[in-house]
PDB file of N, CA and C in Angstrom:
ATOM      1  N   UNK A   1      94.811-128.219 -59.701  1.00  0.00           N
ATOM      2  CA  UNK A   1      93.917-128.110 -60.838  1.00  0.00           C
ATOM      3  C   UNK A   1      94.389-129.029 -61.954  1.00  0.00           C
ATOM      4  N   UNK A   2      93.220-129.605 -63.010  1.00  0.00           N
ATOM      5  CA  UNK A   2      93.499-130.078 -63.933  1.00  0.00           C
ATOM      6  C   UNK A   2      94.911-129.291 -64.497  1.00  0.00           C
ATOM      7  N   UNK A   3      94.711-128.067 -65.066  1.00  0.00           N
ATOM      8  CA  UNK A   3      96.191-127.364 -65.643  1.00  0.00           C
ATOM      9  C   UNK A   3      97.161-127.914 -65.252  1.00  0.00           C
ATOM     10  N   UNK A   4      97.457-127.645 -63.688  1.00  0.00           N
ATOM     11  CA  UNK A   4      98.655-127.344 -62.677  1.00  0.00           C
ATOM     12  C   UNK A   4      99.344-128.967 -62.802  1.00  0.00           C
ATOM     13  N   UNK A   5      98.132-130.504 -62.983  1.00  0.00           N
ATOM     14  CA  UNK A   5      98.645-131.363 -63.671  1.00  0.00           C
ATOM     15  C   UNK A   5      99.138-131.625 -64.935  1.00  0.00           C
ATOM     16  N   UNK A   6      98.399-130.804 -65.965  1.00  0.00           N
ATOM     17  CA  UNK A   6      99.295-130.597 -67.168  1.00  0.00           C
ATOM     18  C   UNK A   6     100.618-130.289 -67.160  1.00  0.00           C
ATOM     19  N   UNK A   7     100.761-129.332 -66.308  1.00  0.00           N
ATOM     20  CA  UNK A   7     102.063-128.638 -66.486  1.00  0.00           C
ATOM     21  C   UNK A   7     101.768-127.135 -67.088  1.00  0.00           C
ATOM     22  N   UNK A   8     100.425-126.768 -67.182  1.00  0.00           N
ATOM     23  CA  UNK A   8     100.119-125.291 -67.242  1.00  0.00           C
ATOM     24  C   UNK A   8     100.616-124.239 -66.288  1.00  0.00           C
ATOM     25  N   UNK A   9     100.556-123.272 -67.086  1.00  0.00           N
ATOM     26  CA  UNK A   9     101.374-122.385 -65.893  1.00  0.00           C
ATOM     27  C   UNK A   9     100.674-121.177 -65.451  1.00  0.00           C
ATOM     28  N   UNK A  10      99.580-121.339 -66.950  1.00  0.00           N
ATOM     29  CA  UNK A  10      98.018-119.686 -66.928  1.00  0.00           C
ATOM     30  C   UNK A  10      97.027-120.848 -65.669  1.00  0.00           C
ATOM     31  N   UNK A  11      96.407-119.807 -65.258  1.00  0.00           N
ATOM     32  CA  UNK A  11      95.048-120.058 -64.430  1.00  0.00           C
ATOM     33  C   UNK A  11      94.051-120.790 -65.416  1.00  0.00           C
ATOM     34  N   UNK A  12      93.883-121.100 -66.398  1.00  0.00           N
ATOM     35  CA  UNK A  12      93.057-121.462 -67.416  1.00  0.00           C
ATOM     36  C   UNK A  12      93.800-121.493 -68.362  1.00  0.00           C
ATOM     37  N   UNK A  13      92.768-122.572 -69.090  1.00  0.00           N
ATOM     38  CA  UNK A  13      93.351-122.551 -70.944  1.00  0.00           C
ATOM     39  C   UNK A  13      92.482-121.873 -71.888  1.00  0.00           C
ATOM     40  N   UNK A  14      93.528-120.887 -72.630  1.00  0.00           N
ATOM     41  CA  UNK A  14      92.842-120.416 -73.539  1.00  0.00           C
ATOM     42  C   UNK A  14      92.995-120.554 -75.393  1.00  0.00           C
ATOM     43  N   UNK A  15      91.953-120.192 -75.991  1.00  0.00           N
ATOM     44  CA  UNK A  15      92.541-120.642 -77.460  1.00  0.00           C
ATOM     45  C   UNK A  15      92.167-118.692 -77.976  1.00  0.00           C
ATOM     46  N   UNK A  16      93.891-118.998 -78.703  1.00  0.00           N
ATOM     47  CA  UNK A  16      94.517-117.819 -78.916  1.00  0.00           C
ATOM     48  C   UNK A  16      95.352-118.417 -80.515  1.00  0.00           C
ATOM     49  N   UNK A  17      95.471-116.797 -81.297  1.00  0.00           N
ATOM     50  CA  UNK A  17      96.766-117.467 -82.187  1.00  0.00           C
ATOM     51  C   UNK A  17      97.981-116.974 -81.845  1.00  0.00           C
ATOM     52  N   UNK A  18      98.746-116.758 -83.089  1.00  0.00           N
ATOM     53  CA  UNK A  18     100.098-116.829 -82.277  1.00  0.00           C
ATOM     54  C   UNK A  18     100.811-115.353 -83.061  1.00  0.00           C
ATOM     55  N   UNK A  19     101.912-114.731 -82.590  1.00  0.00           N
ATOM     56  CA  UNK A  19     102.187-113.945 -83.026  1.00  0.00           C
ATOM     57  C   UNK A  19     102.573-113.350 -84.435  1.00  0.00           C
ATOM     58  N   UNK A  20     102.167-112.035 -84.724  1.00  0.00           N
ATOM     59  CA  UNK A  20     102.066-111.928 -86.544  1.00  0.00           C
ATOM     60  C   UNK A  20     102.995-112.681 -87.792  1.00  0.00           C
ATOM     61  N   UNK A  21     104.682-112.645 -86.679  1.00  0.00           N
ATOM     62  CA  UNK A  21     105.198-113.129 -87.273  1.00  0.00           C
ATOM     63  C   UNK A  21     105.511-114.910 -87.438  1.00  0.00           C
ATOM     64  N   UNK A  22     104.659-115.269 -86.811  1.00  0.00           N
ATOM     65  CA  UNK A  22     104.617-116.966 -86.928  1.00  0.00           C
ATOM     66  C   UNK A  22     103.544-117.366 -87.156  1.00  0.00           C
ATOM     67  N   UNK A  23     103.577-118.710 -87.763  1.00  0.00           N
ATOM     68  CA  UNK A  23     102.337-119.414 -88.693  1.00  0.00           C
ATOM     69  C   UNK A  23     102.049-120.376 -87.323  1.00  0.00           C
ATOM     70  N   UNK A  24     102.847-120.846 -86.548  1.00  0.00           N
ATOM     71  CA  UNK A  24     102.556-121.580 -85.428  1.00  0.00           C
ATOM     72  C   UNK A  24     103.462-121.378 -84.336  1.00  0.00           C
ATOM     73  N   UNK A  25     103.427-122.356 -83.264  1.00  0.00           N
ATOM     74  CA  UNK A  25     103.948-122.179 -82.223  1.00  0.00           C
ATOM     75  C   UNK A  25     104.540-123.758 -82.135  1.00  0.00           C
ATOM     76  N   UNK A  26     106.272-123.521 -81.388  1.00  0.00           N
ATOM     77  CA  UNK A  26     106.753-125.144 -81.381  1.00  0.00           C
ATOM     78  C   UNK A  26     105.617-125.925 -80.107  1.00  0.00           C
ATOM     79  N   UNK A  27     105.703-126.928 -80.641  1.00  0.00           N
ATOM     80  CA  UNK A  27     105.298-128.271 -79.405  1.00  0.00           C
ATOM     81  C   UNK A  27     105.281-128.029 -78.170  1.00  0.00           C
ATOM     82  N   UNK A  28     104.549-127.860 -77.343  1.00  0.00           N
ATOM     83  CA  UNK A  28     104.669-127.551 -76.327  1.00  0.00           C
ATOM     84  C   UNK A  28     105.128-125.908 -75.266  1.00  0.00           C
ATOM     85  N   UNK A  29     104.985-125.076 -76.373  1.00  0.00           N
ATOM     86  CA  UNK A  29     105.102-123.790 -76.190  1.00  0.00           C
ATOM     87  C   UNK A  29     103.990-123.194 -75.608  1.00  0.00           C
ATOM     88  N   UNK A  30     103.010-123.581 -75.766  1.00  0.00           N
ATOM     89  CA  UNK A  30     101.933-123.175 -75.622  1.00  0.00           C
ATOM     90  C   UNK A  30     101.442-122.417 -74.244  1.00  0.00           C
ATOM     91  N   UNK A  31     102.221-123.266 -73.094  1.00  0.00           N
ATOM     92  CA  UNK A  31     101.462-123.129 -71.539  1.00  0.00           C
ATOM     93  C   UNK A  31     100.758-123.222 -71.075  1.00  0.00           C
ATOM     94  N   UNK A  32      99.666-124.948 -72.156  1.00  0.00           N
ATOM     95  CA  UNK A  32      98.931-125.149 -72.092  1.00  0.00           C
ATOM     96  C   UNK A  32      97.411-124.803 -72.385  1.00  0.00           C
ATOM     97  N   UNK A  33      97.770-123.907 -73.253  1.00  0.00           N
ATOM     98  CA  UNK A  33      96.687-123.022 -74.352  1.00  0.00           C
ATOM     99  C   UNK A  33      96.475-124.060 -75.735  1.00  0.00           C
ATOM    100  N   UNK A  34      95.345-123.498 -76.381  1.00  0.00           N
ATOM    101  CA  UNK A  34      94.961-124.657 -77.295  1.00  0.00           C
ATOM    102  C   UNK A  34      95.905-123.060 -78.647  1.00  0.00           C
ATOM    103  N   UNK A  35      96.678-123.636 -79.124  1.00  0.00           N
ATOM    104  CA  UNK A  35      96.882-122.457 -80.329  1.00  0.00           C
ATOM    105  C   UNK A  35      96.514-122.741 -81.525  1.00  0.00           C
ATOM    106  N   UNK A  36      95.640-121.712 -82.466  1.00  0.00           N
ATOM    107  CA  UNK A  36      95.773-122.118 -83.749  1.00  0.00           C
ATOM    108  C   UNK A  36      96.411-120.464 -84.776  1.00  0.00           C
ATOM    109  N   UNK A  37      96.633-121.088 -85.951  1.00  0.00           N
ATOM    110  CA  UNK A  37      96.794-120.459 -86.737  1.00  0.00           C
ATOM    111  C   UNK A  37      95.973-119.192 -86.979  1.00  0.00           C
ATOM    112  N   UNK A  38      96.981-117.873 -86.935  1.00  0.00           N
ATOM    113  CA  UNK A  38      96.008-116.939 -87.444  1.00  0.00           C
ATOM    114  C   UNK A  38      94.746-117.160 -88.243  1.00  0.00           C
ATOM    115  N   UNK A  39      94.987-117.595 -89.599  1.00  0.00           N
ATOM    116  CA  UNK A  39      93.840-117.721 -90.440  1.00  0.00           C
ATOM    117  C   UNK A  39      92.763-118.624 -90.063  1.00  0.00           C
ATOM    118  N   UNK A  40      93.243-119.702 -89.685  1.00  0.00           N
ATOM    119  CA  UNK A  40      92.009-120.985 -88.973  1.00  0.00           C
ATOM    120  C   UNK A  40      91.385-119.974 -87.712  1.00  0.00           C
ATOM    121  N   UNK A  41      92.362-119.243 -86.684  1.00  0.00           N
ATOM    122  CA  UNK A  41      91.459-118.420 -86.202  1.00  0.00           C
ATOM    123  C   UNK A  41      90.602-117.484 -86.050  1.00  0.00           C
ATOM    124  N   UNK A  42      90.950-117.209 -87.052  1.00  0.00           N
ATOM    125  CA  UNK A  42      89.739-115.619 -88.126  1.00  0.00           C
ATOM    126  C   UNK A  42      88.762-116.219 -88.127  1.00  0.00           C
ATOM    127  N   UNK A  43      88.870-117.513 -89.050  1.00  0.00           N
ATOM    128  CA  UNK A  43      87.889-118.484 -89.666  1.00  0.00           C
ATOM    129  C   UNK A  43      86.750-119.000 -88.571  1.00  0.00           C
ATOM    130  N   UNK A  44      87.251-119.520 -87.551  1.00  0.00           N
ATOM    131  CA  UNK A  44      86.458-119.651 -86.656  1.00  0.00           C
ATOM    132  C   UNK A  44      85.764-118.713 -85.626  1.00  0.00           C
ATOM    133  N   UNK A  45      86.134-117.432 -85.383  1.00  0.00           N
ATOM    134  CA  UNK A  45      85.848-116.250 -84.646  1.00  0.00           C
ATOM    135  C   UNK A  45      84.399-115.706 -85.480  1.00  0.00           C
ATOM    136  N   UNK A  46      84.399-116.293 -86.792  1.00  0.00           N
ATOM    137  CA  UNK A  46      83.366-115.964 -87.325  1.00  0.00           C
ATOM    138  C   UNK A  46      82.220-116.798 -87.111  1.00  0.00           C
ATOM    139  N   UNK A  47      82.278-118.240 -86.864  1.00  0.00           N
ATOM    140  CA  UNK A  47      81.218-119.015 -86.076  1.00  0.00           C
ATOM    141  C   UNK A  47      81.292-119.248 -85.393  1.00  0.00           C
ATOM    142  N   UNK A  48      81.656-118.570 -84.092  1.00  0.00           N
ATOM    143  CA  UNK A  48      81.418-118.407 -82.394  1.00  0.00           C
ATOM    144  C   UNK A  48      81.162-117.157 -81.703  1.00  0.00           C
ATOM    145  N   UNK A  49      80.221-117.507 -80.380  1.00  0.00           N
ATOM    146  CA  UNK A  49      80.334-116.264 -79.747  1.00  0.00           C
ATOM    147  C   UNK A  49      81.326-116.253 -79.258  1.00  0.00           C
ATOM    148  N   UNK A  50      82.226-115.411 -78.541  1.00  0.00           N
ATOM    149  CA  UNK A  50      82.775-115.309 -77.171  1.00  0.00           C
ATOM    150  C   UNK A  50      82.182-115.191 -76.321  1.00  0.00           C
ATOM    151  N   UNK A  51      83.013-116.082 -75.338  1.00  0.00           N
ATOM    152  CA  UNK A  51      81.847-116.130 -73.676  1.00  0.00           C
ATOM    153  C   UNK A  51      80.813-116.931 -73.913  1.00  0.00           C
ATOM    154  N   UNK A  52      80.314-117.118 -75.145  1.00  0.00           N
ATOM    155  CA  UNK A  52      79.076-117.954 -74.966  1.00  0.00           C
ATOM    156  C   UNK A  52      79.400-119.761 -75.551  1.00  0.00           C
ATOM    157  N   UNK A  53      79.881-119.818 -76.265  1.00  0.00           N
ATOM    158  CA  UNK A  53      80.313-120.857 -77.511  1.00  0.00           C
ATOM    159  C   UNK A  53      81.040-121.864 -76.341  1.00  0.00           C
ATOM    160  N   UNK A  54      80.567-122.849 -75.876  1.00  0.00           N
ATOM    161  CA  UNK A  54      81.937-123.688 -75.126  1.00  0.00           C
ATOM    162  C   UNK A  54      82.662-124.180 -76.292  1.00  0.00           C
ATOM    163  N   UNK A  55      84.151-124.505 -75.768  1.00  0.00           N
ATOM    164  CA  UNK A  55      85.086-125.307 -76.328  1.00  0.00           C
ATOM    165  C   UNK A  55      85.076-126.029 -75.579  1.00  0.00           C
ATOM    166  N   UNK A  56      85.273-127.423 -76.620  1.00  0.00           N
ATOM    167  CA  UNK A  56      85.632-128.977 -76.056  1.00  0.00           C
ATOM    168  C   UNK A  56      87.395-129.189 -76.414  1.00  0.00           C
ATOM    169  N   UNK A  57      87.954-129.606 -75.274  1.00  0.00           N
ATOM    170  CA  UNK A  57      88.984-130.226 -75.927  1.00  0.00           C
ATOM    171  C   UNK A  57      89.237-131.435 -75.434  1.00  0.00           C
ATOM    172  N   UNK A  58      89.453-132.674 -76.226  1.00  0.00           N
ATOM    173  CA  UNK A  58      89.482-134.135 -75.511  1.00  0.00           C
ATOM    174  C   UNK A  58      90.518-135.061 -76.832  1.00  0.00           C
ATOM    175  N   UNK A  59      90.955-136.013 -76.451  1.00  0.00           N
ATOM    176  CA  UNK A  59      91.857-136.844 -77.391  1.00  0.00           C
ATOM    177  C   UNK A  59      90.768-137.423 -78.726  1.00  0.00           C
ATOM    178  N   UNK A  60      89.606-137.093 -78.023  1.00  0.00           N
ATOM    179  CA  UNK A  60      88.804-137.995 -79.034  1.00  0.00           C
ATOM    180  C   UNK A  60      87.125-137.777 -78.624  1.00  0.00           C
ATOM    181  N   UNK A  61      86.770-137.487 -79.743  1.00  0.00           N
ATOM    182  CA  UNK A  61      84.796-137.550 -79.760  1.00  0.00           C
ATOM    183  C   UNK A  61      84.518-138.175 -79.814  1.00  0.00           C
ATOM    184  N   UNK A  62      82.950-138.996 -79.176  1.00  0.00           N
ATOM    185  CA  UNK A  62      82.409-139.708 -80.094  1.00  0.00           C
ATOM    186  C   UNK A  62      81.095-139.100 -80.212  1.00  0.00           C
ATOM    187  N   UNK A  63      80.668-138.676 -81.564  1.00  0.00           N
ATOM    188  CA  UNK A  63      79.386-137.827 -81.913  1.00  0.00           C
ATOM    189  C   UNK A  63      78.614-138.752 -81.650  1.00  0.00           C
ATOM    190  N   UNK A  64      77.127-138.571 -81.264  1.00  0.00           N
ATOM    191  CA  UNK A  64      75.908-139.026 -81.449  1.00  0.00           C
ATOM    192  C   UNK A  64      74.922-138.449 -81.838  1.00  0.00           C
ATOM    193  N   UNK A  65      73.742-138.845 -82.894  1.00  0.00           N
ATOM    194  CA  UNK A  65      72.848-138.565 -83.649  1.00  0.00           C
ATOM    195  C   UNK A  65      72.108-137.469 -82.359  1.00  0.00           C
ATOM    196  N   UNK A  66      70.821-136.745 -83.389  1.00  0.00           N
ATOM    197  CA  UNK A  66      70.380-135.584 -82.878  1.00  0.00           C
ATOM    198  C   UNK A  66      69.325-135.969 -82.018  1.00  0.00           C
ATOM    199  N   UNK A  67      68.949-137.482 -81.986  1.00  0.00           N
ATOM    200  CA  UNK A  67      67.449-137.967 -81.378  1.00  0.00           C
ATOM    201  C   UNK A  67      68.055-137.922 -80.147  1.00  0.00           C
ATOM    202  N   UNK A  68      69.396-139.142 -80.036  1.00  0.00           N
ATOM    203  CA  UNK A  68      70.110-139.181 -78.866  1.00  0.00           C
ATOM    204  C   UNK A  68      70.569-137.972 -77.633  1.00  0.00           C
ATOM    205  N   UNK A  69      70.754-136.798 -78.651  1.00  0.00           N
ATOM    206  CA  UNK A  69      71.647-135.952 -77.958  1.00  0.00           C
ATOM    207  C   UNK A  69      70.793-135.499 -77.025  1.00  0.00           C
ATOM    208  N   UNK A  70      69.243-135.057 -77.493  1.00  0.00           N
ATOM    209  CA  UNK A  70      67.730-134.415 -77.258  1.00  0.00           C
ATOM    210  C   UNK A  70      67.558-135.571 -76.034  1.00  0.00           C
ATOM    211  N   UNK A  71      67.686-137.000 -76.421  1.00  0.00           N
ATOM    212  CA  UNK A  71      67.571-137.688 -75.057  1.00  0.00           C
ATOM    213  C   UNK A  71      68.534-137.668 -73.852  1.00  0.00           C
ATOM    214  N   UNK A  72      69.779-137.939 -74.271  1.00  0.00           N
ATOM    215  CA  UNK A  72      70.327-137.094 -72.884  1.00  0.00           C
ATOM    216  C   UNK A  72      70.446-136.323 -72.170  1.00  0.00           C
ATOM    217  N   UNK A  73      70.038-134.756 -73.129  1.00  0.00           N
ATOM    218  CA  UNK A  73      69.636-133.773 -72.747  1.00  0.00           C
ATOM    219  C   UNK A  73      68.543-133.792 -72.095  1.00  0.00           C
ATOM    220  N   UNK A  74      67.518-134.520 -71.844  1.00  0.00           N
ATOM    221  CA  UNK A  74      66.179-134.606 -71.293  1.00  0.00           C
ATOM    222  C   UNK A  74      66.633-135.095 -69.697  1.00  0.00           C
ATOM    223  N   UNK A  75      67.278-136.394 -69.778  1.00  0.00           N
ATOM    224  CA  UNK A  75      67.955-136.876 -68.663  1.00  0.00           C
ATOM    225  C   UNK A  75      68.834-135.935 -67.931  1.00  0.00           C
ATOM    226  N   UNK A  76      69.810-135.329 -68.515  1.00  0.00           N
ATOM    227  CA  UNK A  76      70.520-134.419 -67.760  1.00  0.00           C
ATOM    228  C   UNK A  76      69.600-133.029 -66.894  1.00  0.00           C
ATOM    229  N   UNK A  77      68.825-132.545 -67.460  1.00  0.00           N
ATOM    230  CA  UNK A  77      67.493-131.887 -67.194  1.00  0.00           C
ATOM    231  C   UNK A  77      66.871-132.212 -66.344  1.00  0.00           C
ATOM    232  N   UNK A  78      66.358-133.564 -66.572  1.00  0.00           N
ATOM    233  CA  UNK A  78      65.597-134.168 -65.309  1.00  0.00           C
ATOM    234  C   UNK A  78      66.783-134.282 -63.832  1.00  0.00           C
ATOM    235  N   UNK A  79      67.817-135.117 -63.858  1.00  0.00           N
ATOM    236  CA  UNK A  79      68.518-134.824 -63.286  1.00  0.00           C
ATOM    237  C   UNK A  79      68.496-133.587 -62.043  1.00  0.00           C
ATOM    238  N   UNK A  80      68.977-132.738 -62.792  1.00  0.00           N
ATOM    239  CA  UNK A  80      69.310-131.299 -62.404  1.00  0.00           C
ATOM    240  C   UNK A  80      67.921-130.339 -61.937  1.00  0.00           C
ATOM    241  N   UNK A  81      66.729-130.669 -62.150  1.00  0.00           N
ATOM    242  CA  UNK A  81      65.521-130.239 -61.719  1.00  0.00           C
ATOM    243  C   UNK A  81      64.942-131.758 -60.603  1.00  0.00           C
ATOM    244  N   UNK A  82      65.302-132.500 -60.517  1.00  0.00           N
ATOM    245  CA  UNK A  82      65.440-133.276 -59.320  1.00  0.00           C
ATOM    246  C   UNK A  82      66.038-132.951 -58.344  1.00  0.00           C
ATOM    247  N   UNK A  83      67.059-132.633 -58.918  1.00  0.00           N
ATOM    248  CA  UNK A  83      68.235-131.500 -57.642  1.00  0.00           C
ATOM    249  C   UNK A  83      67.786-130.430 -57.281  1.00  0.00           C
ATOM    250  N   UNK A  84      66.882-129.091 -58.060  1.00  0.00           N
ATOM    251  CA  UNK A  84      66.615-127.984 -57.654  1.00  0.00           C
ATOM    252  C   UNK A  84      65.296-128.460 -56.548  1.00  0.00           C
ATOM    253  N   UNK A  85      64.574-129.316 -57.119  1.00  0.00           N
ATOM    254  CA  UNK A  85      63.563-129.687 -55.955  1.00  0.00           C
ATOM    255  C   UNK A  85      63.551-130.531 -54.729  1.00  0.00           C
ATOM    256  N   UNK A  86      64.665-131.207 -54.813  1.00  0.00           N
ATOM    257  CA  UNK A  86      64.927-131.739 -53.416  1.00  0.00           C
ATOM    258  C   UNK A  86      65.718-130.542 -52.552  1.00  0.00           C
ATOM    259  N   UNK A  87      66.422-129.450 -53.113  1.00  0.00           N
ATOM    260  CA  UNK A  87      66.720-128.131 -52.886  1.00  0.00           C
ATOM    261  C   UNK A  87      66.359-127.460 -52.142  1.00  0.00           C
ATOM    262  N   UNK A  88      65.085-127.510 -52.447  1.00  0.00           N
ATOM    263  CA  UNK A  88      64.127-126.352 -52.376  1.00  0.00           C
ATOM    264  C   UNK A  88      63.086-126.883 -51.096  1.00  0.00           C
ATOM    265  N   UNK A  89      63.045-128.317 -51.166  1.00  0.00           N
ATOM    266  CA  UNK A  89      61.763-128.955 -50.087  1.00  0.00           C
ATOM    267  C   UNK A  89      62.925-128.819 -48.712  1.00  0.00           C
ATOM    268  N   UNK A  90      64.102-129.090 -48.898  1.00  0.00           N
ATOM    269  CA  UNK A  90      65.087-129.169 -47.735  1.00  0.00           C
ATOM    270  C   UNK A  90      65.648-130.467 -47.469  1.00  0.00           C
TER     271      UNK A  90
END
């Protein structure tokens, strides 16, 4: 698995904070979990679902405008309903 190349050692990565008595966690403590700060994690628990909300994690974004996103999204769609119907004919 991606992880097991990290050097993870959980079945998955999860984002968690860290214990009451620490503000962070050293470098690489993690086990390949994304950690943040208690408070940044309050902060954000308040604009996400759980289970529903994906997390991205990558070295780097590159955002694109909302016309764009709606167009790839159309493509990816088409895509993937090209697939359910060649599926489905056999």
């Amino acid at each position: 698995s991606e992880e097991g190349r990290r050097g993870s050692t959980g079945g998955c990565i999860w984002l968690h904070g860290t214990p009451p008595q620490q503000f962070a966690r050293a470098p690489l403590a993690s086990d390949g979990c994304v950690v943040m700060a208690n408070p940044d994690l309050k902060q954000l628990l308040r604009k996400v679902q759980i289970g529903a909300t994906p997390v991205v994690t990558a070295r780097s974004l590159q955002w694109i405008s909302q016309p764009q996103a709606e167009k790839e999204a159309q493509s990816i769609a088409g895509a993937i309903n090209g697939w359910k119907d060649s599926r489905a004919a056999g």
